[in-house]
Protein backbone atom coordinates (compact mmCIF):
# COMPACT_ATOMS: atom_id res chain seq x y z
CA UNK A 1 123.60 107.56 70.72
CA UNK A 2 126.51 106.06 69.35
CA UNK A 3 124.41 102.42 69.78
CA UNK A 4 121.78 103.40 68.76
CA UNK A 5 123.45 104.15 65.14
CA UNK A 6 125.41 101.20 65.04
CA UNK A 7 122.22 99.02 65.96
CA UNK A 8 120.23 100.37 63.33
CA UNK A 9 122.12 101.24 60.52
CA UNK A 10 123.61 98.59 59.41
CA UNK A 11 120.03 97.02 58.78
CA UNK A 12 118.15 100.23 57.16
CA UNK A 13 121.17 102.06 55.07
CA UNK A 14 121.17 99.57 52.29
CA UNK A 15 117.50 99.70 52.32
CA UNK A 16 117.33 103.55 52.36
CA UNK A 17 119.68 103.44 49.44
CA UNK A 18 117.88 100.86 47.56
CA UNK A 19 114.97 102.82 47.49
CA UNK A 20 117.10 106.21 45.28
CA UNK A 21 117.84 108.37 48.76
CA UNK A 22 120.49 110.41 49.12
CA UNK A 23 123.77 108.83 51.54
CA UNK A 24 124.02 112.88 52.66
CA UNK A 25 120.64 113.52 53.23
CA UNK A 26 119.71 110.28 55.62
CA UNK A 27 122.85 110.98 57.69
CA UNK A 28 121.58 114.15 58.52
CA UNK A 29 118.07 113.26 59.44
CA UNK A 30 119.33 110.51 61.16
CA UNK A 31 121.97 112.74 63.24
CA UNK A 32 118.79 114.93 63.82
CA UNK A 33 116.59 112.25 64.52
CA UNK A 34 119.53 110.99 66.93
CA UNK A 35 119.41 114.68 68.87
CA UNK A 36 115.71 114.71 69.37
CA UNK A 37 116.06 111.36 70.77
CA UNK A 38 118.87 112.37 73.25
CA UNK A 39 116.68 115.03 74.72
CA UNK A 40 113.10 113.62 75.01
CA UNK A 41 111.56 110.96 77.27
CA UNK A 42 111.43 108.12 77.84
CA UNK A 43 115.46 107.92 76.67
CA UNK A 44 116.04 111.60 77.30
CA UNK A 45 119.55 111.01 78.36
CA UNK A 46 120.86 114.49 78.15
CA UNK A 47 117.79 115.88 80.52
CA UNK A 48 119.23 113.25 82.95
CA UNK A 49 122.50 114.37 82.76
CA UNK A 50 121.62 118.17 83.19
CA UNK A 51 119.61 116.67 85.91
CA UNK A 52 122.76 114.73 87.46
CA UNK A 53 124.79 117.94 87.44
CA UNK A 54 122.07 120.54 88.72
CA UNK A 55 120.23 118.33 91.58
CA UNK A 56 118.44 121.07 92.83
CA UNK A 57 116.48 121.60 89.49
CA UNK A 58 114.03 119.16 89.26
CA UNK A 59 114.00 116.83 86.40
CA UNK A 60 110.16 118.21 85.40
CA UNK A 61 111.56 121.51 84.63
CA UNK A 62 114.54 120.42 82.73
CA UNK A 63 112.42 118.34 80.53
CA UNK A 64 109.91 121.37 79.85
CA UNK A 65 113.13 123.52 79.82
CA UNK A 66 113.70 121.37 76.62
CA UNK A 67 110.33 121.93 74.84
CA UNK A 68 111.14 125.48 72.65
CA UNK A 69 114.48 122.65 71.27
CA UNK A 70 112.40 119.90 70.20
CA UNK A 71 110.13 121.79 68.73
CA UNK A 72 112.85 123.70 66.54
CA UNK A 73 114.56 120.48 66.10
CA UNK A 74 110.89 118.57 64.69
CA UNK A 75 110.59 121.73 62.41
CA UNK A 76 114.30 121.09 60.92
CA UNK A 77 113.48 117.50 60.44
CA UNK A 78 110.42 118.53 58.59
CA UNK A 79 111.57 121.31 56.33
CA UNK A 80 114.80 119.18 55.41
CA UNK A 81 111.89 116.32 54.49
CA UNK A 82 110.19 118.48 52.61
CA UNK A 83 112.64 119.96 50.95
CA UNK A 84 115.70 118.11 50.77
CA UNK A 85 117.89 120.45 48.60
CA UNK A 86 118.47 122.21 51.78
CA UNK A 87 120.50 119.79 52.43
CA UNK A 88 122.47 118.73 49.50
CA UNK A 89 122.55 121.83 47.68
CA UNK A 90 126.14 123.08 49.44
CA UNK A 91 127.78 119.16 48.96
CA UNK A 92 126.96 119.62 45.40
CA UNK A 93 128.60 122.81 44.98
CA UNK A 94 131.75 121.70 46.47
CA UNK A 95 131.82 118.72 44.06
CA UNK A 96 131.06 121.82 40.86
């Protein structure tokens, strides 16, 4: 994960910020974007690891054990998309 980050944002933060985005707001859709990575193929690297510690459960069932996540995980991305005060509206209080 943590290569991921520092491969790509370096290259698309300034950008992102260029075009009026919030700093607070990308971090946490990338951070979510990061988790749904971590736990879907073909990187999946947390199914693997569950996987590594539980042999005897096969690696098919841990990635559908993982479906009912990613799907509440594609939903967060999307409602904090759509709406993004979600997101900034408590950072903004604390700075009230």
């Amino acid at each position: 994960a943590i290569g991921m980050l520092l491969l790509t944002l370096p290259v698309v933060y300034p950008a992102v910020i260029a075009l009026g985005y919030d700093p607070i707001w990308f971090g946490i859709i990338v951070v979510k974007m990061v988790e749904v990575c971590l736990i879907t193929p073909p990187i999946g690297l947390n199914c693997y690891v569950v996987n590594g510690v539980r042999p005897d459960i096969p690696l098919s069932d841990v990635f559908r054990g993982i479906f009912p996540f990613f799907i509440a995980d594609v939903a967060t991305v999307a409602l904090f998309i759509a709406f993004p005060e979600i997101i900034t509206w408590l950072p903004s209080q604390m700075l009230n």
